[in-house]
ModelCIF file with pLDDT and N, C-alpha, C, O atoms, coordinates in Angstrom:
data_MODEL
#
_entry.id   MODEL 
#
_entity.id                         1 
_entity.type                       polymer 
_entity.pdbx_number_of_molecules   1 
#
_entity_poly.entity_id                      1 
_entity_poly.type                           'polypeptide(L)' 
_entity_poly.nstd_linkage                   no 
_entity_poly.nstd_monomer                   no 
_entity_poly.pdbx_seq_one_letter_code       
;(UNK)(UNK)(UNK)(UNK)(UNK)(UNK)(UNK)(UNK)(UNK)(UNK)(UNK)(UNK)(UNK)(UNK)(UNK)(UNK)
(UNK)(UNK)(UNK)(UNK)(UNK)(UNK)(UNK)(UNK)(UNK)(UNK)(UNK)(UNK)(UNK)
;
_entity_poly.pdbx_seq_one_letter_code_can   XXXXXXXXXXXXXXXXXXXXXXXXXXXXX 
_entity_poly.pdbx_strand_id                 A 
#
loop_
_entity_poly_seq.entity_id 
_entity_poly_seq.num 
_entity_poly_seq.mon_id 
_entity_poly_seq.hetero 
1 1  UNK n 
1 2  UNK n 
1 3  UNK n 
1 4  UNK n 
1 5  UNK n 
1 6  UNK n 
1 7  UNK n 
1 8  UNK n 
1 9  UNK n 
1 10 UNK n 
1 11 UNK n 
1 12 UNK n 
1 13 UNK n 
1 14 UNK n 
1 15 UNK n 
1 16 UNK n 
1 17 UNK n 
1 18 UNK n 
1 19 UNK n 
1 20 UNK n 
1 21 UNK n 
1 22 UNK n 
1 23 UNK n 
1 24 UNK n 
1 25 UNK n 
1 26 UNK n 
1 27 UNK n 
1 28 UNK n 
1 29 UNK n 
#
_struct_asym.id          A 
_struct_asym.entity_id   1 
#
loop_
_ma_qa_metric.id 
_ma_qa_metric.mode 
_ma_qa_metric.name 
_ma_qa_metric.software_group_id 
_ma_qa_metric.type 
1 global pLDDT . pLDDT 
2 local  pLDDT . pLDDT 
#
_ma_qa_metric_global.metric_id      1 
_ma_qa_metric_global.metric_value   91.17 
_ma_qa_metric_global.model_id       1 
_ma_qa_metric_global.ordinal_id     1 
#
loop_
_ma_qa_metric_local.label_asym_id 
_ma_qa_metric_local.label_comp_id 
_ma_qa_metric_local.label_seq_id 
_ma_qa_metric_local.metric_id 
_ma_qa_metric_local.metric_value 
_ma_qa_metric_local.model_id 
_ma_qa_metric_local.ordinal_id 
A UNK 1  2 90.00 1 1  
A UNK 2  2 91.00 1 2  
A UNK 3  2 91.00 1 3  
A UNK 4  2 88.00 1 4  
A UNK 5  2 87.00 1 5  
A UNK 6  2 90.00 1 6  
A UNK 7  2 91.00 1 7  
A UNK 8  2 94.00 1 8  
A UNK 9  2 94.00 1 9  
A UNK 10 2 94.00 1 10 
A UNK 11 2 93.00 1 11 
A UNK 12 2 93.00 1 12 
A UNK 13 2 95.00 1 13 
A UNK 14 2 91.00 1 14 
A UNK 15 2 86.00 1 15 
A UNK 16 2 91.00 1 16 
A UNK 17 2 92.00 1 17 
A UNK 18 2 95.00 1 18 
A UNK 19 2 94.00 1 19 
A UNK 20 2 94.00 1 20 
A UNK 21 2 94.00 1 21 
A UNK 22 2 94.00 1 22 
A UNK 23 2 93.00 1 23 
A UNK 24 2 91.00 1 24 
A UNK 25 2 90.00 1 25 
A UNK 26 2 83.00 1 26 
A UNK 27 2 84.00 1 27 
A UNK 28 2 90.00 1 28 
A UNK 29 2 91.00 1 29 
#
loop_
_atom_site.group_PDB 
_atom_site.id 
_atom_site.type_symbol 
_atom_site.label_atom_id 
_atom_site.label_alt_id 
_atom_site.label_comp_id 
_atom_site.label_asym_id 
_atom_site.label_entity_id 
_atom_site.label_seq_id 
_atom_site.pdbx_PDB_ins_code 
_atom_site.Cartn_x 
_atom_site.Cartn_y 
_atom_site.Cartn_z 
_atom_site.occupancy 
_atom_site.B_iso_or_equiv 
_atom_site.pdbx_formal_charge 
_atom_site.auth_seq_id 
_atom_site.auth_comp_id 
_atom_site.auth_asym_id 
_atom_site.auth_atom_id 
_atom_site.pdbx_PDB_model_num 
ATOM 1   N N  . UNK A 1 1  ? 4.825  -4.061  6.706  1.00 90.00 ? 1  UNK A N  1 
ATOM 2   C CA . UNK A 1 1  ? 4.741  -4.287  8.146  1.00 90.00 ? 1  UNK A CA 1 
ATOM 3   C C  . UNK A 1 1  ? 3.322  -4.650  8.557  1.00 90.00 ? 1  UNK A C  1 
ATOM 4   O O  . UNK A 1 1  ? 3.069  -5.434  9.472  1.00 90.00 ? 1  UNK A O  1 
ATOM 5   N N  . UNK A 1 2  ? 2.344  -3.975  7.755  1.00 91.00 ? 2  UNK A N  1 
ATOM 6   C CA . UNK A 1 2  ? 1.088  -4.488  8.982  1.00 91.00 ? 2  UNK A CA 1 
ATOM 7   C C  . UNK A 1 2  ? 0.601  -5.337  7.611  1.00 91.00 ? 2  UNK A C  1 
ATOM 8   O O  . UNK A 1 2  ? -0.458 -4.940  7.124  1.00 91.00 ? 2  UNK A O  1 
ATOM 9   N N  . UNK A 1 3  ? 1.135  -6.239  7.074  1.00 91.00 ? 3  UNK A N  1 
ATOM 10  C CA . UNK A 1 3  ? 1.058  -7.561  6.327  1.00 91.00 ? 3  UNK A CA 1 
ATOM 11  C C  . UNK A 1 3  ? 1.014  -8.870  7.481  1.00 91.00 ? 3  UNK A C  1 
ATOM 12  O O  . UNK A 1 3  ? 0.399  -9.921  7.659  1.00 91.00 ? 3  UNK A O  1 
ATOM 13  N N  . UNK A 1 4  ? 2.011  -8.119  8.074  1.00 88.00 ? 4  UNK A N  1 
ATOM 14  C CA . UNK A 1 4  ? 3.135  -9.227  9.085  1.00 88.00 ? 4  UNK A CA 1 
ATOM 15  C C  . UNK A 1 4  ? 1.544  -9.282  10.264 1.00 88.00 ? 4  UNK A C  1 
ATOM 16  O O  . UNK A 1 4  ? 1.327  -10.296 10.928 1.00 88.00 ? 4  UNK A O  1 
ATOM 17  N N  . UNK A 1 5  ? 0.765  -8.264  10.320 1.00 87.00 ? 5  UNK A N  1 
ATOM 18  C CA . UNK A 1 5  ? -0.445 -8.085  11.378 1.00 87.00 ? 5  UNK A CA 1 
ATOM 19  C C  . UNK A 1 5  ? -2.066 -8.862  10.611 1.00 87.00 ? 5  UNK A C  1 
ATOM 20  O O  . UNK A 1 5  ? -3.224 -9.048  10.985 1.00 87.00 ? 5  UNK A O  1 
ATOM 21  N N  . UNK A 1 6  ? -1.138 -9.151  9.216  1.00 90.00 ? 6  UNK A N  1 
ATOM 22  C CA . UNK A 1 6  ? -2.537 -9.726  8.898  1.00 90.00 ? 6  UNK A CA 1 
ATOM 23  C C  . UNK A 1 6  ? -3.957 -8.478  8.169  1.00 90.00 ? 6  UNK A C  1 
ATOM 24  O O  . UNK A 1 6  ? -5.139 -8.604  7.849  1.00 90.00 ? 6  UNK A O  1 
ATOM 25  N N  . UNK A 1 7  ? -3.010 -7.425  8.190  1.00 91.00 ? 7  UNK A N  1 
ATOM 26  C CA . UNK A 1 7  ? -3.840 -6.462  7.619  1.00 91.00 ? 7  UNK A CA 1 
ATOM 27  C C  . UNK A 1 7  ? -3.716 -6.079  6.452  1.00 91.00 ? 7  UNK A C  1 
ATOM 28  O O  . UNK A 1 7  ? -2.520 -5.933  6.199  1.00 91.00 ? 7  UNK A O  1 
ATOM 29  N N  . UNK A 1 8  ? -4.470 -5.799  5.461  1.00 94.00 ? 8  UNK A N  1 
ATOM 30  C CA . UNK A 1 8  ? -4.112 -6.054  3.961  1.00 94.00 ? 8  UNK A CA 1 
ATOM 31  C C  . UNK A 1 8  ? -3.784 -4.341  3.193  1.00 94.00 ? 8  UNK A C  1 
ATOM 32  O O  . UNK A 1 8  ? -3.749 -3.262  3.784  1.00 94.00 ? 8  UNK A O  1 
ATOM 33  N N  . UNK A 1 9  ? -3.685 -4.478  2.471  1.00 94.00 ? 9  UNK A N  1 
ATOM 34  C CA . UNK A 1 9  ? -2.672 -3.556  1.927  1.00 94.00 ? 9  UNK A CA 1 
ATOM 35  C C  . UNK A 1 9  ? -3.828 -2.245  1.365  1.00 94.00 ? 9  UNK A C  1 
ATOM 36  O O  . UNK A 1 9  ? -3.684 -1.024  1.427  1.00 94.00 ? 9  UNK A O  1 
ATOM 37  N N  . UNK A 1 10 ? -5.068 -3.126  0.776  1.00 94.00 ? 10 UNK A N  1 
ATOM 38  C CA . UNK A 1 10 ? -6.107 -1.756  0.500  1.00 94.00 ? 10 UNK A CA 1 
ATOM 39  C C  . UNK A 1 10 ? -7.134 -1.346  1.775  1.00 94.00 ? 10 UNK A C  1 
ATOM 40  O O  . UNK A 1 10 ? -8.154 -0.695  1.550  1.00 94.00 ? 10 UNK A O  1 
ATOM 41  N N  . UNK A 1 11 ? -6.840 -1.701  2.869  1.00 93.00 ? 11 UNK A N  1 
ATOM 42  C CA . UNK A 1 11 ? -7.477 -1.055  3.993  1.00 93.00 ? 11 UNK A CA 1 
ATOM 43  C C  . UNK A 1 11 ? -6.419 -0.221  4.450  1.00 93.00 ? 11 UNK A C  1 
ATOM 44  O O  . UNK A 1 11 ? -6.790 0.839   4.954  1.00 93.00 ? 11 UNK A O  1 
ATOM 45  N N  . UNK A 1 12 ? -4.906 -0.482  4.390  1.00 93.00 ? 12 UNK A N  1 
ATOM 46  C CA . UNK A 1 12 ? -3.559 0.497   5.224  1.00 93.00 ? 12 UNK A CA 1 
ATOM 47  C C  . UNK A 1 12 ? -4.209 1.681   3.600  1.00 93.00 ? 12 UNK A C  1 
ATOM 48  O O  . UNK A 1 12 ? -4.922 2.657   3.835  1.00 93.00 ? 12 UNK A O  1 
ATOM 49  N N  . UNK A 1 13 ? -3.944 1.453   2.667  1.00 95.00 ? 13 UNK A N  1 
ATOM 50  C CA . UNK A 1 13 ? -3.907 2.633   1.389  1.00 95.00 ? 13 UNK A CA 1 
ATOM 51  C C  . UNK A 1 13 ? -5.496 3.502   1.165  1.00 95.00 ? 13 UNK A C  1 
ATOM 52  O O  . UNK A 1 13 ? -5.665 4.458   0.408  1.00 95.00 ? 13 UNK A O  1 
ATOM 53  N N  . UNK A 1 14 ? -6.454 2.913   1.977  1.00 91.00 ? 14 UNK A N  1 
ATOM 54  C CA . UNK A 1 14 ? -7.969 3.449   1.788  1.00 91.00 ? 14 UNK A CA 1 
ATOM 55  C C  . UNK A 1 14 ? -7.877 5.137   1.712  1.00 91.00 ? 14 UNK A C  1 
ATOM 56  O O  . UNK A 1 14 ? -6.830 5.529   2.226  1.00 91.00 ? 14 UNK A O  1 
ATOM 57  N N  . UNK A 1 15 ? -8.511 5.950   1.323  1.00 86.00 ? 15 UNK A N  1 
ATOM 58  C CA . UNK A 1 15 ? -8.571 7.209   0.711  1.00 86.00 ? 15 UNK A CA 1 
ATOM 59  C C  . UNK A 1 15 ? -7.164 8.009   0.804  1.00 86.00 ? 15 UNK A C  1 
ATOM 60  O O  . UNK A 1 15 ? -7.160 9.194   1.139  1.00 86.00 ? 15 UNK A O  1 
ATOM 61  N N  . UNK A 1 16 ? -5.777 7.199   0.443  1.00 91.00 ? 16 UNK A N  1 
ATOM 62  C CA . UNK A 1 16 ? -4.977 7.977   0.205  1.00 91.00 ? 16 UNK A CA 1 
ATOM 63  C C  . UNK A 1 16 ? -4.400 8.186   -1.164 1.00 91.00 ? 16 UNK A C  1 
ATOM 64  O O  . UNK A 1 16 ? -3.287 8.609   -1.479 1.00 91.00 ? 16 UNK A O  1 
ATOM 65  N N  . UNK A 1 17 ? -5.285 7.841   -1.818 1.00 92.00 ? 17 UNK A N  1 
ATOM 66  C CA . UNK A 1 17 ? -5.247 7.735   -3.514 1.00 92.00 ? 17 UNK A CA 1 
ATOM 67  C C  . UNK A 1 17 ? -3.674 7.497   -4.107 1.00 92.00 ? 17 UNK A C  1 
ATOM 68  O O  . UNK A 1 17 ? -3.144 8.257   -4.917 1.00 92.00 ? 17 UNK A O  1 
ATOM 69  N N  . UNK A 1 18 ? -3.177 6.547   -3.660 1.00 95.00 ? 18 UNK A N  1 
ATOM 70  C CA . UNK A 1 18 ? -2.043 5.610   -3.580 1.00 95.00 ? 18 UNK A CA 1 
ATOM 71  C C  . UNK A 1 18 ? -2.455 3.803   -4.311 1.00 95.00 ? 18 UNK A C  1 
ATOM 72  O O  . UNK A 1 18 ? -2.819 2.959   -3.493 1.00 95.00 ? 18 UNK A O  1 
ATOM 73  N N  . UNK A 1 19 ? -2.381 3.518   -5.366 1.00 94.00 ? 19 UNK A N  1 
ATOM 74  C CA . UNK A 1 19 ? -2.434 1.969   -5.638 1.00 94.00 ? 19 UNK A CA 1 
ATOM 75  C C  . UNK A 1 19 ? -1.509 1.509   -5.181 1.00 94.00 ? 19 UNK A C  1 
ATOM 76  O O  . UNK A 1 19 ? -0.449 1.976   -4.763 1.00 94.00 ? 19 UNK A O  1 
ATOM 77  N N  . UNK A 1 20 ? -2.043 0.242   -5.281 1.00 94.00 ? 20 UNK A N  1 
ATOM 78  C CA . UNK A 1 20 ? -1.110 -1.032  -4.515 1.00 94.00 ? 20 UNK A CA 1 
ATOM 79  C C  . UNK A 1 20 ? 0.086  -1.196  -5.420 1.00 94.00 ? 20 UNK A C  1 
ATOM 80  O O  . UNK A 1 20 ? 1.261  -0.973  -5.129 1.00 94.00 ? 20 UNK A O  1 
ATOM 81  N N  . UNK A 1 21 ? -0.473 -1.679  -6.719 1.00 94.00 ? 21 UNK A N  1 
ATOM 82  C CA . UNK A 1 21 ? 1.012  -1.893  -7.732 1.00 94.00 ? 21 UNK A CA 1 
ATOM 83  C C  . UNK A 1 21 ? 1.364  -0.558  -7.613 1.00 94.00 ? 21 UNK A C  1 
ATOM 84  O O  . UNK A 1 21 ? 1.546  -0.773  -8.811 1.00 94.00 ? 21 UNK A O  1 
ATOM 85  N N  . UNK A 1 22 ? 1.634  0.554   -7.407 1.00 94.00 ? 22 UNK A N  1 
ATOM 86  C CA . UNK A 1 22 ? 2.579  1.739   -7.322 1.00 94.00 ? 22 UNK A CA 1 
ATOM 87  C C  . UNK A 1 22 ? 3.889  1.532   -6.373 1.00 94.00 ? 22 UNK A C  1 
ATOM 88  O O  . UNK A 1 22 ? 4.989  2.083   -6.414 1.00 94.00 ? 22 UNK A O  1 
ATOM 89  N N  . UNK A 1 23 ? 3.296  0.408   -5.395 1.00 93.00 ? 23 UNK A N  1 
ATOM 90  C CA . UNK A 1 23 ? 4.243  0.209   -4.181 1.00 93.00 ? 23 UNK A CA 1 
ATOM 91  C C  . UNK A 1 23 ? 5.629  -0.435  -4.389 1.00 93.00 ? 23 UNK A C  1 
ATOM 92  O O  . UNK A 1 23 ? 6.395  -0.865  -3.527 1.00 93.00 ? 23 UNK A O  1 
ATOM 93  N N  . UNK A 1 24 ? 5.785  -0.403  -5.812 1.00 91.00 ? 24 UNK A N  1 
ATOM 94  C CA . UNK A 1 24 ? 6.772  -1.283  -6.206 1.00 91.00 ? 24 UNK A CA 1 
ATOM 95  C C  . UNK A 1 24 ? 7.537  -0.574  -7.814 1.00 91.00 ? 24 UNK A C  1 
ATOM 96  O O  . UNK A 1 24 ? 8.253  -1.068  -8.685 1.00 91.00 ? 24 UNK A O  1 
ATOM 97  N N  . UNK A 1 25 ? 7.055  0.516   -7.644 1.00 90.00 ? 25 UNK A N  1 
ATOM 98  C CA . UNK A 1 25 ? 7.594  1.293   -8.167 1.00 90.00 ? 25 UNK A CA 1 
ATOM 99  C C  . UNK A 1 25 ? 8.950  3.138   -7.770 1.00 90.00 ? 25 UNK A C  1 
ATOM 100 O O  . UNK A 1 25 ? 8.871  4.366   -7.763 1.00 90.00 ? 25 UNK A O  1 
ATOM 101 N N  . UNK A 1 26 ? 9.629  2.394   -7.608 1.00 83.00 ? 26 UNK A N  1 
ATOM 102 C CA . UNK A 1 26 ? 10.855 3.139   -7.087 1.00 83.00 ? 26 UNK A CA 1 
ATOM 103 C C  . UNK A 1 26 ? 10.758 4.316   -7.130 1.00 83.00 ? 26 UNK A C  1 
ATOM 104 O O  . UNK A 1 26 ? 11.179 4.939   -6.156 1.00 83.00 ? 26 UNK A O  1 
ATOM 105 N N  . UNK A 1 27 ? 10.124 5.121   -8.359 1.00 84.00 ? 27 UNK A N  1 
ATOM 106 C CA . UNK A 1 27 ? 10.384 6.444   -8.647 1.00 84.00 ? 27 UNK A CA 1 
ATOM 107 C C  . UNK A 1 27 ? 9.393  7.096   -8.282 1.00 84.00 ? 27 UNK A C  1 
ATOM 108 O O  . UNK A 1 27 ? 9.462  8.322   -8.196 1.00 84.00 ? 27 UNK A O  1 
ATOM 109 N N  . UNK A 1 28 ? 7.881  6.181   -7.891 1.00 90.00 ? 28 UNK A N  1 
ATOM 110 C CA . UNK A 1 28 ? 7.025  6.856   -7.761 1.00 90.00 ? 28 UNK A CA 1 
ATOM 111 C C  . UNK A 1 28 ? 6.699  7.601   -6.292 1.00 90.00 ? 28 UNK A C  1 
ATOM 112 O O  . UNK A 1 28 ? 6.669  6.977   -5.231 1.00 90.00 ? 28 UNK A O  1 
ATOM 113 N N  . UNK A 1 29 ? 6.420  9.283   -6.433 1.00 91.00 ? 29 UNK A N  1 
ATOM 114 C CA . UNK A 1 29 ? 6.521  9.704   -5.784 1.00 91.00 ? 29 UNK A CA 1 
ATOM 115 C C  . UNK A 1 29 ? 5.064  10.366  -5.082 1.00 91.00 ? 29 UNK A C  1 
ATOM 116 O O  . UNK A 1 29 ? 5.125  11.045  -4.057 1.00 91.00 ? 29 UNK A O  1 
#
């Protein structure tokens, strides 16, 4: 969703110690 705002994906994930390729992993919890 805030792709769609033009905002990129490692400023929405910044100190939530979450990677980007994780986001596409189903199981990961």
């Amino acid at each position: 969703f805030a792709g769609e705002y033009g905002i990129k994906p490692k400023e929405i994930l910044a100190g939530s110690g979450i990677e980007i390729g994780e986001l596409t992993d189903p199981h990961r919890i």
